[in-house]
N, C-alpha and C. Protein backbone atom coordinates (compact mmCIF):
# COMPACT_ATOMS: atom_id res chain seq x y z
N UNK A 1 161.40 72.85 99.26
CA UNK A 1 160.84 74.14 99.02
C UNK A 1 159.46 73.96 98.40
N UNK A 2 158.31 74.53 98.72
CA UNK A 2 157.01 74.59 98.35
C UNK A 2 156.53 75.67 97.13
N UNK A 3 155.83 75.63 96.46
CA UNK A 3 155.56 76.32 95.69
C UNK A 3 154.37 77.10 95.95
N UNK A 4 154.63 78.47 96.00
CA UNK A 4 153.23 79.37 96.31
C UNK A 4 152.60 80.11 95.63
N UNK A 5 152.86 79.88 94.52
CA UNK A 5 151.60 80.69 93.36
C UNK A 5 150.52 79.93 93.18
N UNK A 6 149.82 80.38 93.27
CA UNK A 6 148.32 80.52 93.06
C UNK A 6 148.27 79.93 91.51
N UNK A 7 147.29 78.57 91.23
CA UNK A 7 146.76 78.52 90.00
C UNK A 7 145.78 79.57 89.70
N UNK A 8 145.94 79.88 88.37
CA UNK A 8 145.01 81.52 87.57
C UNK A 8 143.94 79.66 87.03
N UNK A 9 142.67 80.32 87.03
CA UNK A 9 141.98 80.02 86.02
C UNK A 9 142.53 80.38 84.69
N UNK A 10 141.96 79.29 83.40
CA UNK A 10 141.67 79.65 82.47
C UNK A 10 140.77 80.55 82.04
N UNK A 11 141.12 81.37 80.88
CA UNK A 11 140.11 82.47 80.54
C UNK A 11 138.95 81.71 79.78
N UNK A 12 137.97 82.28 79.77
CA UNK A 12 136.78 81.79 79.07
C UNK A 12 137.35 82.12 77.40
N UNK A 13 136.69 80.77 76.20
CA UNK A 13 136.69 81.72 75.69
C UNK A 13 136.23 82.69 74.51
N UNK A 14 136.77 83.31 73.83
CA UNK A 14 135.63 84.56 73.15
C UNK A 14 134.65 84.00 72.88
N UNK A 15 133.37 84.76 73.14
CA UNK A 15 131.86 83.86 72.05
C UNK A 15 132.23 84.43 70.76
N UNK A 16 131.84 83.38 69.78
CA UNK A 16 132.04 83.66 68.38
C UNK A 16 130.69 84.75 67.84
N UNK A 17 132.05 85.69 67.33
CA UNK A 17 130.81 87.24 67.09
C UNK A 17 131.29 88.20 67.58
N UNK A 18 131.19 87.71 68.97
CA UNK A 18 131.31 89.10 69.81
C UNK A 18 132.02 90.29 69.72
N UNK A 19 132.40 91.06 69.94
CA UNK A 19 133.42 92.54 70.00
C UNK A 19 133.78 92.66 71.08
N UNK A 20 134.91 93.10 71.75
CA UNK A 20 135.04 93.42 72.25
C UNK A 20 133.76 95.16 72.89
N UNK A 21 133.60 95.57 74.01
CA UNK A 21 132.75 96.80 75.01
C UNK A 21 133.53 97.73 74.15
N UNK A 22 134.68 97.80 73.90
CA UNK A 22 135.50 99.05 73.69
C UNK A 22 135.19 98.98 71.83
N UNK A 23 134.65 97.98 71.48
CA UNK A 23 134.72 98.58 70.03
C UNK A 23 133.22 98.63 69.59
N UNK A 24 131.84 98.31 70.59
CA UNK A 24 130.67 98.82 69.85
C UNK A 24 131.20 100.45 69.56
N UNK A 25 129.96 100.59 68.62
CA UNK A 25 130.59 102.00 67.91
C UNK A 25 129.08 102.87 68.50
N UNK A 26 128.94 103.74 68.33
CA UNK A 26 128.44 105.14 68.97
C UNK A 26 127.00 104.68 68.89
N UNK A 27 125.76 104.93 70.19
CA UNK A 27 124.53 104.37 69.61
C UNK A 27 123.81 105.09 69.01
N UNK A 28 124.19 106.11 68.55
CA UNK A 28 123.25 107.05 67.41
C UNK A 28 123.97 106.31 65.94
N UNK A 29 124.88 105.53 66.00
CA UNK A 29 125.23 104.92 64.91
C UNK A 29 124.58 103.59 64.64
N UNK A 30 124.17 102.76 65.37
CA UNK A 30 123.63 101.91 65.73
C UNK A 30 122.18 101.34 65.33
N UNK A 31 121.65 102.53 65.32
CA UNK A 31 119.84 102.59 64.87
C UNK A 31 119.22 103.84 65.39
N UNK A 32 117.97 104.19 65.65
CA UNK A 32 117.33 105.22 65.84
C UNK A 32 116.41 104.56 66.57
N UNK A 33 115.98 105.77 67.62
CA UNK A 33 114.69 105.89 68.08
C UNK A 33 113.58 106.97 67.68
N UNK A 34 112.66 105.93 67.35
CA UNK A 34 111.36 107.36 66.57
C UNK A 34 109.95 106.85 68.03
N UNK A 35 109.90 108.16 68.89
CA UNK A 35 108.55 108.19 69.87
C UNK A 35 107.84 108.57 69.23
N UNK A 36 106.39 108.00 69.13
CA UNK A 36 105.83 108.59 68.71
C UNK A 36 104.30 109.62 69.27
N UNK A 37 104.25 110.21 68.35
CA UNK A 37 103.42 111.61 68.59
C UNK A 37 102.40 111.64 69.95
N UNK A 38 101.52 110.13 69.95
CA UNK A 38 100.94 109.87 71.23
C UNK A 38 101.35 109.58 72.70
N UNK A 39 102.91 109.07 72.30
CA UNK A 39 103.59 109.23 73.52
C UNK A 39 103.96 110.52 73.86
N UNK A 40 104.12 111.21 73.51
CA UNK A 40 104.33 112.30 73.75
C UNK A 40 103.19 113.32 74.27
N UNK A 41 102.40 112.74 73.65
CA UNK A 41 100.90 113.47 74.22
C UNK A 41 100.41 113.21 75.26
N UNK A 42 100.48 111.76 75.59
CA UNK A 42 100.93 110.97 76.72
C UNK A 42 101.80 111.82 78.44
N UNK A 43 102.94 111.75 77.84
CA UNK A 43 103.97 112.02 78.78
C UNK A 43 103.03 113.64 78.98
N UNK A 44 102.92 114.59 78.18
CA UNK A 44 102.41 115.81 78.50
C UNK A 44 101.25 115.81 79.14
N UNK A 45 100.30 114.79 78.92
CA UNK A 45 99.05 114.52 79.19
C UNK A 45 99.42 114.59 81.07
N UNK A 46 100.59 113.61 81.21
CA UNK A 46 100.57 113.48 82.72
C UNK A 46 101.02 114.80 83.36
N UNK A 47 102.62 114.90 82.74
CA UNK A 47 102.75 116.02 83.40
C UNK A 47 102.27 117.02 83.62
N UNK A 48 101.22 117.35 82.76
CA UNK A 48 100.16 118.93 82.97
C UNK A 48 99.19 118.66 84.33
N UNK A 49 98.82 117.28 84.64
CA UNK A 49 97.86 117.40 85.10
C UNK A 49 98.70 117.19 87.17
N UNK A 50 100.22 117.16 87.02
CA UNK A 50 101.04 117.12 88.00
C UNK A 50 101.37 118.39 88.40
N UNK A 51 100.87 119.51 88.02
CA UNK A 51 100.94 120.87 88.31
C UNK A 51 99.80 121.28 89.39
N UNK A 52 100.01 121.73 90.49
CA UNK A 52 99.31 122.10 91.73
C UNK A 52 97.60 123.22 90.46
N UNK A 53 96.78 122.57 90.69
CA UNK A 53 95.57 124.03 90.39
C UNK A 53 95.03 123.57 88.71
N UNK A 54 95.85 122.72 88.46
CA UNK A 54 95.29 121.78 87.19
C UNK A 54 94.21 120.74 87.89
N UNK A 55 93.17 120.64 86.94
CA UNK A 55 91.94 119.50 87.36
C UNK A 55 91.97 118.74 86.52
N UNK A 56 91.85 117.44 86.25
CA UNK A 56 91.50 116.73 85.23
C UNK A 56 90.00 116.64 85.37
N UNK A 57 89.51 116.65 83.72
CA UNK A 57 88.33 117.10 84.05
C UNK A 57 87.74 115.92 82.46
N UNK A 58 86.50 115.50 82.87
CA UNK A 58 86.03 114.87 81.64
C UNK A 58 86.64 113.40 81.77
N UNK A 59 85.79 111.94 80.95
CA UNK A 59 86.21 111.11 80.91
C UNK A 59 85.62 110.40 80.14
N UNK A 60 85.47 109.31 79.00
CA UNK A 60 84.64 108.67 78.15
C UNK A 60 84.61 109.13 77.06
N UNK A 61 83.46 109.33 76.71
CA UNK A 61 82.61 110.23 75.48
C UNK A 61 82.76 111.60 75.26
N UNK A 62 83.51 112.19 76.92
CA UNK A 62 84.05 113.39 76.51
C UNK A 62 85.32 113.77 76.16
N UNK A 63 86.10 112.40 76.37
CA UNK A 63 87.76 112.50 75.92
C UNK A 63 87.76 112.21 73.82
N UNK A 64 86.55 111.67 73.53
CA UNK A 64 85.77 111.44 72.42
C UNK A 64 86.01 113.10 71.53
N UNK A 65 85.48 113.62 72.13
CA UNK A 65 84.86 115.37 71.45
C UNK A 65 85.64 116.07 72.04
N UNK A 66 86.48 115.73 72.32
CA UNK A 66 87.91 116.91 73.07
C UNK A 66 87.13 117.70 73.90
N UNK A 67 86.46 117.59 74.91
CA UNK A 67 86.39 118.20 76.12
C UNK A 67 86.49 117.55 77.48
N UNK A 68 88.14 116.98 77.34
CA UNK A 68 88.67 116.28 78.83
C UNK A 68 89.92 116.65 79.06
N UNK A 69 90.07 117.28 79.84
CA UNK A 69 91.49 118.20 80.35
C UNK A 69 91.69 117.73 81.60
N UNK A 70 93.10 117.98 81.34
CA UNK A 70 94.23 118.28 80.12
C UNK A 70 94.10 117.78 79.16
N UNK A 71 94.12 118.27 77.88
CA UNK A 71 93.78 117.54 76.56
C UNK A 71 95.03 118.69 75.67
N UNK A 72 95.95 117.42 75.24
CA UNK A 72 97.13 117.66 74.46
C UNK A 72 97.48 117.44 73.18
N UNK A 73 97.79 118.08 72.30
CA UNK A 73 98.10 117.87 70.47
C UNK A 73 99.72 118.13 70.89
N UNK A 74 100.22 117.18 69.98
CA UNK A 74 101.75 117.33 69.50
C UNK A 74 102.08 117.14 68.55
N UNK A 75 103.46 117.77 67.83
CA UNK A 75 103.34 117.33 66.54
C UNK A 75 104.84 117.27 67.03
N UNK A 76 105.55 115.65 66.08
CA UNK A 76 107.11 115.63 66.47
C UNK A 76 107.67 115.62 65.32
N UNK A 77 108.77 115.53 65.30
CA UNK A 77 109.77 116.09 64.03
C UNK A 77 111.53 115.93 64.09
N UNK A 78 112.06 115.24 63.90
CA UNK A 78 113.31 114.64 63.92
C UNK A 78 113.75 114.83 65.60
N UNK A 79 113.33 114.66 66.64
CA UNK A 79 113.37 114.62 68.02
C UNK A 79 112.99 115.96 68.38
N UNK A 80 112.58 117.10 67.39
CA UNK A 80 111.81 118.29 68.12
C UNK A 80 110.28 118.11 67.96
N UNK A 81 110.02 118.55 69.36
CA UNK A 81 108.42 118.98 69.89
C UNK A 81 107.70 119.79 69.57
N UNK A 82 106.79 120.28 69.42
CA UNK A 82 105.78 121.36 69.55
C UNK A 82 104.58 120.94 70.10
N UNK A 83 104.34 121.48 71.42
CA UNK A 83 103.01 120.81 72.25
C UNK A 83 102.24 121.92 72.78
N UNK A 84 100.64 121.51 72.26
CA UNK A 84 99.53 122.62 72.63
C UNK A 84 99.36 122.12 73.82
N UNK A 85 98.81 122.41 75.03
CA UNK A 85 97.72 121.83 76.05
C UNK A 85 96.57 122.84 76.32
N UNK A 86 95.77 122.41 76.67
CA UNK A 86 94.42 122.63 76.93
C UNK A 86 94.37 122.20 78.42
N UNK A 87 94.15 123.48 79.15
CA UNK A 87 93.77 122.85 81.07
C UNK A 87 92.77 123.74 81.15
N UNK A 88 92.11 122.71 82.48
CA UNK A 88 90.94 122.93 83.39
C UNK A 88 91.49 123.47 84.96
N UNK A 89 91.21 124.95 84.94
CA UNK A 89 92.11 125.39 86.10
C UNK A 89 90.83 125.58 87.53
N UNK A 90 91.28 124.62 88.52
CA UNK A 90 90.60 124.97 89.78
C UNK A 90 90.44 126.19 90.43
N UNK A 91 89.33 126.83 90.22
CA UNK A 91 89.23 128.39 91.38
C UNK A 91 89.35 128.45 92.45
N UNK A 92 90.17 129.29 93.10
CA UNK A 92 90.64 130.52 92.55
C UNK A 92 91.72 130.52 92.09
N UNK A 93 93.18 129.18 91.80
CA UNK A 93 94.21 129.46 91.17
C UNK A 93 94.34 130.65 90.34
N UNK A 94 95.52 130.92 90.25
CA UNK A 94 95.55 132.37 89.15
C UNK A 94 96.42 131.66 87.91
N UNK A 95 95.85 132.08 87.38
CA UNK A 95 95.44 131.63 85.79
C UNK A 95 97.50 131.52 84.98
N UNK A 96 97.92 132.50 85.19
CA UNK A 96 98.78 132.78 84.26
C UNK A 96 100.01 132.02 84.93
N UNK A 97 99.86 132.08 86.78
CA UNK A 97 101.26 131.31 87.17
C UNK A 97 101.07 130.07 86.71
N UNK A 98 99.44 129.07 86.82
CA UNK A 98 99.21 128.06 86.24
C UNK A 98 99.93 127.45 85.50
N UNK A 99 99.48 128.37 84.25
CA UNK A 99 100.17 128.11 82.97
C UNK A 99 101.23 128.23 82.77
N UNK A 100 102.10 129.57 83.21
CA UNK A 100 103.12 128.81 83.24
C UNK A 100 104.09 128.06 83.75
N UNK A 101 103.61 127.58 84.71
CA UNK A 101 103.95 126.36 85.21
C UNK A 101 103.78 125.02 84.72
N UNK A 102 102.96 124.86 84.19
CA UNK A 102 102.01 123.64 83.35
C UNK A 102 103.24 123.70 82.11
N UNK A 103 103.76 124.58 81.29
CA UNK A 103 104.38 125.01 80.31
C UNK A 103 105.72 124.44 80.99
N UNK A 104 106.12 124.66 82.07
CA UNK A 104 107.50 124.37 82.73
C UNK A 104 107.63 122.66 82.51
N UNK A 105 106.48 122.30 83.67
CA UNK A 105 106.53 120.98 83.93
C UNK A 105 106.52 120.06 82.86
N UNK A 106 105.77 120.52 81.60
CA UNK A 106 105.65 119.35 80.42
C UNK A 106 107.10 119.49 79.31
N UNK A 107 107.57 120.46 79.51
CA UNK A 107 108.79 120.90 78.49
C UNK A 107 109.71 120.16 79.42
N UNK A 108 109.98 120.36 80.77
CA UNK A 108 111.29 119.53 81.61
C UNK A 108 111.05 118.21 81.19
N UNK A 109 109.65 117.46 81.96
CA UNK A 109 109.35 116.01 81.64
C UNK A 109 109.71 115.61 79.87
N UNK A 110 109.23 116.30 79.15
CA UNK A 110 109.86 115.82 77.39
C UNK A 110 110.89 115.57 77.36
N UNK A 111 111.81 116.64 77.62
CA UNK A 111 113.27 116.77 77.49
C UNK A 111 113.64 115.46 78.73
N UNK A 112 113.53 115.03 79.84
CA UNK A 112 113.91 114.51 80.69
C UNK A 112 114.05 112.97 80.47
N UNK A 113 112.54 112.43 80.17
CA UNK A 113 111.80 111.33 80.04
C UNK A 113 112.01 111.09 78.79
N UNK A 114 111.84 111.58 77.02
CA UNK A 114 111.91 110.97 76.12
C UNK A 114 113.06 111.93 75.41
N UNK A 115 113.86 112.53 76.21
CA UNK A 115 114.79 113.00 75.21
C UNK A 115 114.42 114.27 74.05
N UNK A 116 113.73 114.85 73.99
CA UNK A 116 112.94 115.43 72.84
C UNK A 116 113.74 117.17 73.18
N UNK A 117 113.52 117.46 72.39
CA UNK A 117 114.00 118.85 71.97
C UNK A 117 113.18 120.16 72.25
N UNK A 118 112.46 120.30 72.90
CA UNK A 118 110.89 121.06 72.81
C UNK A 118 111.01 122.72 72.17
N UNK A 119 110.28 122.59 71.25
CA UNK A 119 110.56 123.99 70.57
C UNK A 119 109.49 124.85 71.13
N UNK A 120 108.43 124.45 71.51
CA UNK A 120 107.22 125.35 72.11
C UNK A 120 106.17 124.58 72.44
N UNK A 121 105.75 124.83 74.17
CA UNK A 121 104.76 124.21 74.66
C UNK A 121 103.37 126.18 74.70
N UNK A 122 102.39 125.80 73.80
CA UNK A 122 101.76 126.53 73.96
C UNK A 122 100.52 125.89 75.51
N UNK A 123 100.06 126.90 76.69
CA UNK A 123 98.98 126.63 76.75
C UNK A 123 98.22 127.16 76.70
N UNK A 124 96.71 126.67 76.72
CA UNK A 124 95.42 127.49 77.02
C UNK A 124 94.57 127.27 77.97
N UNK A 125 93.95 128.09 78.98
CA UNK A 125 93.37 127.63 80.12
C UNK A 125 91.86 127.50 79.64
N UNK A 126 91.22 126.50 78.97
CA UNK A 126 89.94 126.25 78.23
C UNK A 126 88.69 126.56 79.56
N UNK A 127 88.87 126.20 80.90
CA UNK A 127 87.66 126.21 81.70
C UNK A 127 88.12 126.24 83.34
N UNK A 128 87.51 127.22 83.54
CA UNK A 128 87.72 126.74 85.19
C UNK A 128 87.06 126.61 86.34
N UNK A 129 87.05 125.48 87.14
CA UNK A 129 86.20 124.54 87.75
C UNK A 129 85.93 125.02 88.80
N UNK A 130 84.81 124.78 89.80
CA UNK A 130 84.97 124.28 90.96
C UNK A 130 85.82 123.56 91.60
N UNK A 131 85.98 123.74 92.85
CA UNK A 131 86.72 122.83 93.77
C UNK A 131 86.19 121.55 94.31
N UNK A 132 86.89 120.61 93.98
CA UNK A 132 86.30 119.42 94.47
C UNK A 132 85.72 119.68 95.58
N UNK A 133 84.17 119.42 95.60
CA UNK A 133 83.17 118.71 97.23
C UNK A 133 84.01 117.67 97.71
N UNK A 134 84.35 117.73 98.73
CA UNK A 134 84.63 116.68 99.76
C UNK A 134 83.45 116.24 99.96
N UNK A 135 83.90 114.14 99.99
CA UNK A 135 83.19 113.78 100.43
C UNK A 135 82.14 113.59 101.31
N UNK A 136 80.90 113.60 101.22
CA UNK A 136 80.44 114.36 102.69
C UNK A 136 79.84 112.38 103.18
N UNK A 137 79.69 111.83 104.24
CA UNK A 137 79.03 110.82 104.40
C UNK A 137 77.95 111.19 105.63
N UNK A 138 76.88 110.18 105.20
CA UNK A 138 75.79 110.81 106.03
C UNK A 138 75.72 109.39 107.38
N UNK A 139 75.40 109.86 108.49
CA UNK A 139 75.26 108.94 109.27
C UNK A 139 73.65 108.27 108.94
N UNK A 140 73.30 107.01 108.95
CA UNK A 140 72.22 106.25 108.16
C UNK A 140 71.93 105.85 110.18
C-alpha cells in the first residue's frame, strides 16, 4: 500500500516583533497626519485652474505681488479647511457659473485627495481676460 498525502511545508517562522494583521490597532491610533497649509493651496491652486473658463494668468515676479491666478490662501485647522481663491475668468464665460464651479471642483479635490473637511471655499473673480490668440505662423 502507498502512501498519498502530500508533505505540508513547514511554516515560516514568526519574525521577532511582529503582530499578528489582525492585531495592528486603528491608524488614527497610530500617529497623525498634519498637511500642510501650502499643500493645500497647492491642491486648490490646481484644481481651480481645471475648471472650463478659468485662465491661469501671471508668472514670476507676478506670483511675487499676488497678481497670478488662480492665486489661493488657506488656513487649516485640525483637518478643517477654509480656502479663498482668486480667478482670472476668460470672456465671455459667465462669471457666477464659473465660480461656482471653481468652488465645487476645489472643495471635492480637498475632501478627495487630502482628506480635509472643507468648511468654506470663498471665491473671487479678480480679472477677466482675453481669449487666448491662437498661434498665428507666418509663411517666411
Amino acid at each position: 500500500m502507498t502512501d498519498t498525502t502530500a508533505a505540508q511545508a513547514p511554516a515560516a517562522p514568526p519574525t521577532p516583533g511582529a503582530r499578528p494583521a489582525a492585531a495592528l490597532p486603528d491608524p488614527a491610533e497610530r500617529g497623525r497626519l498634519d498637511i500642510a497649509e501650502r499643500v493645500i493651496e497647492r491642491l486648490a491652486t490646481i484644481a481651480a485652474g481645471e475648471v472650463p473658463g478659468v485662465r491661469r494668468v501671471g508668472s514670476g515676479l507676478e506670483g511675487v505681488v499676488g497678481r497670478q491666478y488662480p492665486n489661493v490662501r488657506a488656513e487649516v485647522a485640525g483637518g478643517h479647511a477654509r480656502v479663498r481663491v482668486d480667478i482670472a475668468v476668460v470672456w465671455p464665460a459667465p462669471l457666477g457659473r464659473t465660480a461656482a464651479a471653481v468652488r465645487d471642483r476645489v472643495r471635492d479635490q480637498l475632501q478627495s485627495l487630502a482628506g480635509m473637511t472643507v468648511d468654506a471655499v470663498d471665491v473671487t473673480v479678480a480679472t477677466v481676460t482675453q481669449p487666448a490668440a491662437p498661434n498665428e505662423r507666418r509663411v517666411q
